[in-house]
C-alpha atoms as a PDB file:
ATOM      1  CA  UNK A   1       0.000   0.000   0.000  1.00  0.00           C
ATOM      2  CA  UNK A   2       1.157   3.732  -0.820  1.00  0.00           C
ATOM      3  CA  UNK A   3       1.900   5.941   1.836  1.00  0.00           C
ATOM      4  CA  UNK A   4      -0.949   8.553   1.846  1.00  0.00           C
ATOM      5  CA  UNK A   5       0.100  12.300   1.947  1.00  0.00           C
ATOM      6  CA  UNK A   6      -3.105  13.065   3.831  1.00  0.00           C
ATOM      7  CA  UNK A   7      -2.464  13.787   7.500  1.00  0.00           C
ATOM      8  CA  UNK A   8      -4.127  10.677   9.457  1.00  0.00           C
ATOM      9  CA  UNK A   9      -5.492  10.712  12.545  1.00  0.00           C
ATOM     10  CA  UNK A  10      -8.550  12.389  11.733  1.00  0.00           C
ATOM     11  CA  UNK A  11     -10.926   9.716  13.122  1.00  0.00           C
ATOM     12  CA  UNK A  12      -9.299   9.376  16.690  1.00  0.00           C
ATOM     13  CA  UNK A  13     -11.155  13.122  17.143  1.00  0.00           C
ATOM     14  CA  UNK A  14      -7.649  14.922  18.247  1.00  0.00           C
ATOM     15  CA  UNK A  15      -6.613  15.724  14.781  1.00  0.00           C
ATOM     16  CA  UNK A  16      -7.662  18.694  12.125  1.00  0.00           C
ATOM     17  CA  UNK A  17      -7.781  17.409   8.652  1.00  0.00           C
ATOM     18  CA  UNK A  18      -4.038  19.076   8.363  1.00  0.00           C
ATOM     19  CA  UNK A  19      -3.214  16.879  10.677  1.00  0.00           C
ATOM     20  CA  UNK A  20      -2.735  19.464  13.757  1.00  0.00           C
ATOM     21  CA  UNK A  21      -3.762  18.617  17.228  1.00  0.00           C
ATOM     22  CA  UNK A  22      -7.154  20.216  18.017  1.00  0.00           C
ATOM     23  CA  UNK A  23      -6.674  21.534  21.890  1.00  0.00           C
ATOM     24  CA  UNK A  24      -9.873  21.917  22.748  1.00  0.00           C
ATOM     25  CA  UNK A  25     -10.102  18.172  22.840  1.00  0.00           C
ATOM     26  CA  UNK A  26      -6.927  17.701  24.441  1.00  0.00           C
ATOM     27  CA  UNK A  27      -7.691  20.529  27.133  1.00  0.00           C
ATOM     28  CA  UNK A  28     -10.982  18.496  27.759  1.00  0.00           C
ATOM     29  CA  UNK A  29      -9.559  15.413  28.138  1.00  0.00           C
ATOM     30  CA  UNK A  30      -6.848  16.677  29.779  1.00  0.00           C
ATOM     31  CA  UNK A  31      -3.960  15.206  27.872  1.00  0.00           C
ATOM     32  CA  UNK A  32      -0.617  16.436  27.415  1.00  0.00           C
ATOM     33  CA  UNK A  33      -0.422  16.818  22.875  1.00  0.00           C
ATOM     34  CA  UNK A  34       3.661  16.113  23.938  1.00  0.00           C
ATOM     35  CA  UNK A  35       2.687  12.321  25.763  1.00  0.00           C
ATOM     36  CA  UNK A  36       1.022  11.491  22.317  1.00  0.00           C
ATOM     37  CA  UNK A  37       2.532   9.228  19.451  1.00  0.00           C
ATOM     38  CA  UNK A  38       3.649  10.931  16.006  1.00  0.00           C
ATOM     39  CA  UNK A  39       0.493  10.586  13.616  1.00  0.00           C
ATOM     40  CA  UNK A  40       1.715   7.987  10.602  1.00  0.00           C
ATOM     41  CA  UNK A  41      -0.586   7.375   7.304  1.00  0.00           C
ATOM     42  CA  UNK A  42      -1.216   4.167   6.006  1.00  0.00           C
ATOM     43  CA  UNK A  43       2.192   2.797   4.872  1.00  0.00           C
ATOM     44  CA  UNK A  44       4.590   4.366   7.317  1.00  0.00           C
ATOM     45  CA  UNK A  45       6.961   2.339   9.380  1.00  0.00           C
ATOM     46  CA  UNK A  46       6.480   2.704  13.147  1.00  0.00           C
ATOM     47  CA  UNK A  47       8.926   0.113  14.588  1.00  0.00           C
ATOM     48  CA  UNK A  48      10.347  -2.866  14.735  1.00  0.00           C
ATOM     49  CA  UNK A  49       9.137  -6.008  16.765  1.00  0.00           C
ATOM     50  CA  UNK A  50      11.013  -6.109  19.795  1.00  0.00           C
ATOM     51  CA  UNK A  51      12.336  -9.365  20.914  1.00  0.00           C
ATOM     52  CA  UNK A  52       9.915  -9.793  23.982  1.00  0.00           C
ATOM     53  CA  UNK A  53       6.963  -9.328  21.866  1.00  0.00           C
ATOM     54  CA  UNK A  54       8.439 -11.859  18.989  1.00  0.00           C
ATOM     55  CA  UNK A  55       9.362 -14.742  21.364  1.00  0.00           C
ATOM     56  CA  UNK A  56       5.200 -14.287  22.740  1.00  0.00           C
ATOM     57  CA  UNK A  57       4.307 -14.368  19.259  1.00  0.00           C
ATOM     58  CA  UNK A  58       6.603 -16.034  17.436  1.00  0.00           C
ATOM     59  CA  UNK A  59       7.269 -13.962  14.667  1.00  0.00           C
ATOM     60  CA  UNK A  60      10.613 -13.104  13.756  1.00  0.00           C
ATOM     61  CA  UNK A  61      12.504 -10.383  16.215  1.00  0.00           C
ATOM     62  CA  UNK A  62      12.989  -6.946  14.214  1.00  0.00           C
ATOM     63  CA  UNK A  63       9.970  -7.219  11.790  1.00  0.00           C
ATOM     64  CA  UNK A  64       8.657  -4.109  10.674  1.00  0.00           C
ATOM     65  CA  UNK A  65       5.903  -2.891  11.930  1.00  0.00           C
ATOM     66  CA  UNK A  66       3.573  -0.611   9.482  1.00  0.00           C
ATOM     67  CA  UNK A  67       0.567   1.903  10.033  1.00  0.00           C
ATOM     68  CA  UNK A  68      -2.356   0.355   9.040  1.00  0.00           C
ATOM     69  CA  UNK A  69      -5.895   1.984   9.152  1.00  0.00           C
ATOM     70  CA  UNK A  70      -9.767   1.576   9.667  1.00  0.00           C
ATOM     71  CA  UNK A  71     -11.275  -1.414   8.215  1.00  0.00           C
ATOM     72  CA  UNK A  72     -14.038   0.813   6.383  1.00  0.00           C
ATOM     73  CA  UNK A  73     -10.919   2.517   4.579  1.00  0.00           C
ATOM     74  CA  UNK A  74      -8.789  -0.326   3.655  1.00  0.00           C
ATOM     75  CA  UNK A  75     -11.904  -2.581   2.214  1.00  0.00           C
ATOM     76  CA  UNK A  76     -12.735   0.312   0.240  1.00  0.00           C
ATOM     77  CA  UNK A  77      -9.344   0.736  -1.036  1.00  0.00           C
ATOM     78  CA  UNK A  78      -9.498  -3.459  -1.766  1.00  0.00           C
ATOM     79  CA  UNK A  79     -12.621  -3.094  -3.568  1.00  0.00           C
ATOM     80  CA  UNK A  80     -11.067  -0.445  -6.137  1.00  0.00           C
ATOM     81  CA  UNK A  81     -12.968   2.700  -4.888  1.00  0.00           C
ATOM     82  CA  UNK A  82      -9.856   5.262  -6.010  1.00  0.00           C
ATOM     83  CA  UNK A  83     -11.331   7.643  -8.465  1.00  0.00           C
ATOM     84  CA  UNK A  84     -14.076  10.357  -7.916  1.00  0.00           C
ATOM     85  CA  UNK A  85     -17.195   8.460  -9.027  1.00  0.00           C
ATOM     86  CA  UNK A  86     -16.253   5.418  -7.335  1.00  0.00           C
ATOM     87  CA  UNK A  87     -18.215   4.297  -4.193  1.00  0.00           C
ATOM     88  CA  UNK A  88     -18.949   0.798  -2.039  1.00  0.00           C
ATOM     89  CA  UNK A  89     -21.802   0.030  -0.667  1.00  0.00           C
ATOM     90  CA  UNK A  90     -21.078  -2.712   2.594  1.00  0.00           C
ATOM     91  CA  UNK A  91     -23.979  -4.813   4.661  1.00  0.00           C
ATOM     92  CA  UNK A  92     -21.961  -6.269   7.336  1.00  0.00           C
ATOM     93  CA  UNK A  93     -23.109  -5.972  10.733  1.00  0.00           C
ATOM     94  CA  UNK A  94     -23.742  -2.174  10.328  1.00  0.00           C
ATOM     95  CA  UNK A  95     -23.890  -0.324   6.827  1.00  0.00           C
ATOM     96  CA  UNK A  96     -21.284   1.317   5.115  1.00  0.00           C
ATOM     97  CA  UNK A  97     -21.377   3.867   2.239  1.00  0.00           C
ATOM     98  CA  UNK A  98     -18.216   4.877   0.854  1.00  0.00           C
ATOM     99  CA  UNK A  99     -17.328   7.031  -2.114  1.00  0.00           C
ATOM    100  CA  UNK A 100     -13.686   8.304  -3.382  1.00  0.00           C
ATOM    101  CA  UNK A 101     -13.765  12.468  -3.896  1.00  0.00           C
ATOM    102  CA  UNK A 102     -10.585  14.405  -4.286  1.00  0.00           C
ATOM    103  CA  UNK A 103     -12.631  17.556  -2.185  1.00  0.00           C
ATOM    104  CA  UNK A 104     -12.676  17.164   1.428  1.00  0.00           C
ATOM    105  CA  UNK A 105     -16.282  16.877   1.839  1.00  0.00           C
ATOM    106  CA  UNK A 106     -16.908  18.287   5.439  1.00  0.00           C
ATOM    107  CA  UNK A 107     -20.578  17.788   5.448  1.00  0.00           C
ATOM    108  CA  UNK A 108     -21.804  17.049   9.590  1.00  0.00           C
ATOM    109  CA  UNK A 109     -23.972  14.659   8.761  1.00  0.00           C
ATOM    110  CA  UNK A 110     -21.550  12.113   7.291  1.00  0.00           C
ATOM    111  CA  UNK A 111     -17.959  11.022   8.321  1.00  0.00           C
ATOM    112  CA  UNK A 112     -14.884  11.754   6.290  1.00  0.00           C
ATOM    113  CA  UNK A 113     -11.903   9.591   6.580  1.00  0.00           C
ATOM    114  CA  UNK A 114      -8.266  10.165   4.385  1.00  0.00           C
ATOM    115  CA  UNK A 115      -8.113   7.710   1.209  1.00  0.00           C
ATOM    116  CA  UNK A 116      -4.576   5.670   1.539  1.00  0.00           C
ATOM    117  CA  UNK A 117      -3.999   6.811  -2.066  1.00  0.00           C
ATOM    118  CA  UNK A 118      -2.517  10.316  -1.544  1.00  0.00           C
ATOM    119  CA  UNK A 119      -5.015  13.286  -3.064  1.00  0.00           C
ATOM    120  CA  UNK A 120      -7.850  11.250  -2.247  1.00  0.00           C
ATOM    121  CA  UNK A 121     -10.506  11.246   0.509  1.00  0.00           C
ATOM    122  CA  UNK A 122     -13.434   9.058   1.481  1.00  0.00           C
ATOM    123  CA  UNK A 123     -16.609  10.863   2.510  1.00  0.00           C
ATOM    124  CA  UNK A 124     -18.588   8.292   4.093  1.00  0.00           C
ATOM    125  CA  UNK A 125     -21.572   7.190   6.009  1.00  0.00           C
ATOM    126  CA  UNK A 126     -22.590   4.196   8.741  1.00  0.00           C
ATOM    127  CA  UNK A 127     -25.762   2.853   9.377  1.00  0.00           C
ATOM    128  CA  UNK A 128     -25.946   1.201  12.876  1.00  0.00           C
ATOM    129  CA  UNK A 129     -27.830  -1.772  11.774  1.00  0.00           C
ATOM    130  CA  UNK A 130     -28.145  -3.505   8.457  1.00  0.00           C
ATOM    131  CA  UNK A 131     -26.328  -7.064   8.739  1.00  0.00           C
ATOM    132  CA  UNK A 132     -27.402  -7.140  12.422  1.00  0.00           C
ATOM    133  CA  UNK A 133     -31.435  -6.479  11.771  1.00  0.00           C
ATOM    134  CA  UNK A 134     -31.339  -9.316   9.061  1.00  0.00           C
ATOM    135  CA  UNK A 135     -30.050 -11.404  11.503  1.00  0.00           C
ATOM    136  CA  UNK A 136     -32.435 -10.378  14.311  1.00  0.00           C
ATOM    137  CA  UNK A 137     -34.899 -10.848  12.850  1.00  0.00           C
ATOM    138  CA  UNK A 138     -34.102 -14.070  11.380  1.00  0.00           C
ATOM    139  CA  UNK A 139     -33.491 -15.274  15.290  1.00  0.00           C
ATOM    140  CA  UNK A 140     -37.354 -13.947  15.606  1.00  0.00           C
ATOM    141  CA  UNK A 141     -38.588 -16.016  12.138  1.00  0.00           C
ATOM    142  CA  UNK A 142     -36.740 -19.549  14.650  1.00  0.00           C
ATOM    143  CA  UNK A 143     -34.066 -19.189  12.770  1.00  0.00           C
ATOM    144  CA  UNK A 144     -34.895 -20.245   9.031  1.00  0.00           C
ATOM    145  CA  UNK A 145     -32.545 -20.130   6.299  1.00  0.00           C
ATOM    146  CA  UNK A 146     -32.406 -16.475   4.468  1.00  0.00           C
ATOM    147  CA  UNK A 147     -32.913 -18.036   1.241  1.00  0.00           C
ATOM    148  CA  UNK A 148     -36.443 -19.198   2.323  1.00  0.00           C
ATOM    149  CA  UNK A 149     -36.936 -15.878   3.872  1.00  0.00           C
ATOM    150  CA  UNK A 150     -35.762 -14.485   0.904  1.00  0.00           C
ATOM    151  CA  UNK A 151     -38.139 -16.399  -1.664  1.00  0.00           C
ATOM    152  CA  UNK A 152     -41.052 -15.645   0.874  1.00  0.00           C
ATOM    153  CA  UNK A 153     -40.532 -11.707   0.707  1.00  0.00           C
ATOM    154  CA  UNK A 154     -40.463 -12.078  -2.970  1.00  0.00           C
ATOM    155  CA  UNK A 155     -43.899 -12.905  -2.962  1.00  0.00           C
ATOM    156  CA  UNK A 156     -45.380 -10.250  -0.620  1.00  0.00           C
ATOM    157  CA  UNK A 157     -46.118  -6.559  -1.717  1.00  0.00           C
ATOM    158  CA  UNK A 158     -43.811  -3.895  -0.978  1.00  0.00           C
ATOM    159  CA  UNK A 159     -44.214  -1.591   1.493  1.00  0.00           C
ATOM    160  CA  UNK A 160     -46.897  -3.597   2.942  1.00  0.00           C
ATOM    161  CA  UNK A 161     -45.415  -2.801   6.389  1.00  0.00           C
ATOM    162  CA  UNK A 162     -42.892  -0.419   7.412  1.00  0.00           C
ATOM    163  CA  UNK A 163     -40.235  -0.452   9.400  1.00  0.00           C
ATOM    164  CA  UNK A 164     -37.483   1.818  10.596  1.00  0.00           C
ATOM    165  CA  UNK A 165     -33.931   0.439  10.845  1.00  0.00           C
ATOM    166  CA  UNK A 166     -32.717   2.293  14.120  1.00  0.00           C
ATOM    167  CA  UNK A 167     -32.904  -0.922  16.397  1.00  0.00           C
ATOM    168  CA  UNK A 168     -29.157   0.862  17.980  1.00  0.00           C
ATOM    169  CA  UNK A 169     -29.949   4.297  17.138  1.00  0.00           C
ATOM    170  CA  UNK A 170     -28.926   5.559  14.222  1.00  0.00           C
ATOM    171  CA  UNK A 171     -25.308   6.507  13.235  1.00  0.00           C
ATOM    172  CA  UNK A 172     -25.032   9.000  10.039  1.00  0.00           C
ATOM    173  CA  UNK A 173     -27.086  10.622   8.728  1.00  0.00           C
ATOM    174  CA  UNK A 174     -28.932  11.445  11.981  1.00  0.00           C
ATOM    175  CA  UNK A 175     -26.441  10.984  14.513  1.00  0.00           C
ATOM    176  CA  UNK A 176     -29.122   9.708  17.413  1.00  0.00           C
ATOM    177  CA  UNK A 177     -28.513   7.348  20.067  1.00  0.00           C
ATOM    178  CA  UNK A 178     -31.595   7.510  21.546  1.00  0.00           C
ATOM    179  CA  UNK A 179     -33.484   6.504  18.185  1.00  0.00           C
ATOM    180  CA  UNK A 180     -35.901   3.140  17.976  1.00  0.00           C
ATOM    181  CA  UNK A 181     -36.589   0.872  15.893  1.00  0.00           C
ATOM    182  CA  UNK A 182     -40.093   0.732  14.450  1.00  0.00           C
ATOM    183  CA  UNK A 183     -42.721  -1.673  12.702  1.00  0.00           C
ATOM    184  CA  UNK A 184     -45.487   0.359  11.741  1.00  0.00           C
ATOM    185  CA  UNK A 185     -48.973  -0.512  10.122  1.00  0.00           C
ATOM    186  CA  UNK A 186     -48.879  -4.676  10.580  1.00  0.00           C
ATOM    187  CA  UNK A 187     -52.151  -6.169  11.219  1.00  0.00           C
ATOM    188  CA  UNK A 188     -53.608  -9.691  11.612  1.00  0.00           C
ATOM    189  CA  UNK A 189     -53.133 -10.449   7.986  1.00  0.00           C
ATOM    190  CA  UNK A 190     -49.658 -10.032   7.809  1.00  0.00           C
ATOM    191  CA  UNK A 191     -47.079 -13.082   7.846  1.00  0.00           C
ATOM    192  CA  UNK A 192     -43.273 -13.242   8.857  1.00  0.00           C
ATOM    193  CA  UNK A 193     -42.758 -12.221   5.404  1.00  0.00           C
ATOM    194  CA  UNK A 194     -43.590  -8.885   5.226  1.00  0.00           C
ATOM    195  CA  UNK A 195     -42.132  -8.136   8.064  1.00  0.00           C
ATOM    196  CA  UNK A 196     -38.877  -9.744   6.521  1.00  0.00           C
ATOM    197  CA  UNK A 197     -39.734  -7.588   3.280  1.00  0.00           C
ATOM    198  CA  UNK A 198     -39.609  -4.271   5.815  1.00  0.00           C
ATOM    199  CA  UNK A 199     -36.578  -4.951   7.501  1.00  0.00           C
ATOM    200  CA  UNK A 200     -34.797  -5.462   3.861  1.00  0.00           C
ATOM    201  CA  UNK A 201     -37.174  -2.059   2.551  1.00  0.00           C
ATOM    202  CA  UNK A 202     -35.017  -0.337   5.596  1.00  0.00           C
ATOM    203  CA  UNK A 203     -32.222  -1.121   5.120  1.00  0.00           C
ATOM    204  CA  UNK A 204     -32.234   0.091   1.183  1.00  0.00           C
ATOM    205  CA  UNK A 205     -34.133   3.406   2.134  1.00  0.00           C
ATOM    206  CA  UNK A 206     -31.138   3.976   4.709  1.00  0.00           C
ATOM    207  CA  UNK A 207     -28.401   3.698   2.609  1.00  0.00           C
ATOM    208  CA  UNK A 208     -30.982   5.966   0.007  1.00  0.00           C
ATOM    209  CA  UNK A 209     -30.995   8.871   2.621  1.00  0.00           C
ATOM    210  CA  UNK A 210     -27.423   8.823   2.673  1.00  0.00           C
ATOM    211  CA  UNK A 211     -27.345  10.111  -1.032  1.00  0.00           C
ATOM    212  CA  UNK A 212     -30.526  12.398  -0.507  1.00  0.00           C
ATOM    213  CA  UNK A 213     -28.058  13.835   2.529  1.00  0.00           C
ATOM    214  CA  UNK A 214     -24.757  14.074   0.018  1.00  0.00           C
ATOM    215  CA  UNK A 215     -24.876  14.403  -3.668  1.00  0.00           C
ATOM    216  CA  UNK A 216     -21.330  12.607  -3.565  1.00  0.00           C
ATOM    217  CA  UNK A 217     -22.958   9.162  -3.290  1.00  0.00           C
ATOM    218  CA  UNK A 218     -24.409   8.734  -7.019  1.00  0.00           C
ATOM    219  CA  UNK A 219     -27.647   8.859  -6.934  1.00  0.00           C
ATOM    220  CA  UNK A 220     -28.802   5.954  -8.973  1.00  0.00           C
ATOM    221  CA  UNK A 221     -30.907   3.014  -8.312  1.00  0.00           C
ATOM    222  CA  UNK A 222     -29.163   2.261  -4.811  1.00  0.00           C
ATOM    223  CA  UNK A 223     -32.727   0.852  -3.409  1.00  0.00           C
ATOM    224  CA  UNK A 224     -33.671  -1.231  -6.715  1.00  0.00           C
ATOM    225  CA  UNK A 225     -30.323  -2.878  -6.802  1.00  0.00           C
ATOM    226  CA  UNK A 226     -30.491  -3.553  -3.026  1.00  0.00           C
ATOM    227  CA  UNK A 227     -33.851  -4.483  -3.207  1.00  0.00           C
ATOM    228  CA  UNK A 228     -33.025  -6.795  -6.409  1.00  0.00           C
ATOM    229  CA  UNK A 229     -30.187  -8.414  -4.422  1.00  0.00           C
ATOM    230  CA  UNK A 230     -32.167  -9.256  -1.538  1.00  0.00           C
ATOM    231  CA  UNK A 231     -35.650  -9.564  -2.279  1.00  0.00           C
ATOM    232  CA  UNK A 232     -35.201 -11.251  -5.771  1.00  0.00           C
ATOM    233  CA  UNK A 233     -36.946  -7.406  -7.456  1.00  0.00           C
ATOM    234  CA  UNK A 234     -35.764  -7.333 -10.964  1.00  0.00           C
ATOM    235  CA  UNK A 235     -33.342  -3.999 -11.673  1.00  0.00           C
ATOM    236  CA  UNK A 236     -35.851  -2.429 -13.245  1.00  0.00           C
ATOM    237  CA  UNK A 237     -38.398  -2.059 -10.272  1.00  0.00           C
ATOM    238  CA  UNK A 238     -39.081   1.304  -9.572  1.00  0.00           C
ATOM    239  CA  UNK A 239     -38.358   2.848  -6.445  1.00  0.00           C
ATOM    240  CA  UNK A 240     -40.950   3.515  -4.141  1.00  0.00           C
ATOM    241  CA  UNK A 241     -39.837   7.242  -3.687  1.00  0.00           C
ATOM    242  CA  UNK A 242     -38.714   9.319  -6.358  1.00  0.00           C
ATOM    243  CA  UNK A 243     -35.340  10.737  -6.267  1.00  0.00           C
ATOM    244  CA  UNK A 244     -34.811  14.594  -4.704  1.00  0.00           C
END
């Protein structure tokens, strides 16, 4: 990997994006800027092994030891997002949406992290839940495999019920802890199904309000594609709001 020429440190909070210490964190905190480590980019050498720490591990004594970085940053680098245009969308356990921008998008309701290729940055936003509700949920359903979850949602109606995805708050683009997750409008002829359907609906509108928020996330079919990946929709479906 490239050493970036971007100033790192920017998501530990104590750093400006030129890399300078910012002390009204430090004189909150109450840390002493001259007790902290250099800040390295991605790339940079910051030791060796020393031979304590190689005989506990076994590796060889004297290895280097390089700066690495977040694993939102490095996957994105992994999956090829380098030039402007260029964005990831990630359903792990939260939801990641990551696009490359050679501007230093300072927007407060996303994140903004330093691309390891230098002149590049990664504006970027993280849903709280997306992996983690499918799973949930799937605990709630006993269990069953996804793919017959899956094939069941297929078959429902869209929008049938609604749900909101903030089961752990909500990270960007709302920033609030204190949010809930929501069903809203089932009634007694409603199966597992479209509740499933929701969940998957939620998950697709949240990544959708993160390109609503920031024109820097391209603004095409995000929820058909989703939707077509997960609820077997065809590319073609249209969305069930129109774009802003």
């Amino acid at each position: 990997m490239r050493a970036s020429r971007v100033p790192g440190g920017i998501e530990s909070g104590l750093c400006t994006l030129d890399g300078k210490h910012v002390d009204a964190v430090l004189d909150a905190s109450q840390v002493d800027a001259e007790r902290l480590p250099p800040v390295l980019n991605p790339g940079q050498q910051a030791g060796r092994l020393l031979a304590a720490a190689a005989e506990a591990t076994g590796l060889p004594a004297g290895v280097p030891l390089l700066a690495s970085g977040a694993d939102h940053v490095l996957s994105a680098y992994a999956a090829g997002v380098a030039e402007p245009g260029d964005w990831l969308i990630k359903l792990g356990a939260a939801g990641d949406i990551l696009a490359a921008s050679r501007e230093n998008v300072v927007d407060p309701r996303l994140y903004l992290d330093a691309h390891p290729v230098p002149g590049r940055w990664l504006p970027n936003g993280c849903m709280a839940t997306s992996g983690s509700l499918i799973r949930w949920y799937q605990s709630l359903a006993g269990g069953e495999d996804l793919l017959t979850l899956d094939a069941e949602a297929a078959e429902r109606a869209p929008a049938a019920v609604l749900c909101l995805p903030y089961f752990l708050g909500e990270k960007s683009p709302l920033h609030d802890p204190d949010l809930r997750g929501t069903f809203a409008g089932p009634r007694l002829g409603h199966t597992r199904a479209d509740l499933y359907r929701s969940v998957l609906e939620a998950i697709a509108f949240g990544f959708r309000h993160h390109t609503v928020a920031q024109p820097i996330f391209l603004r095409s079919a995000i929820l058909s594609l989703i939707l077509a990946m997960r609820v077997s929709l065809p590319p073609t479906t249209p969305c069930l709001l129109e774009w802003e």
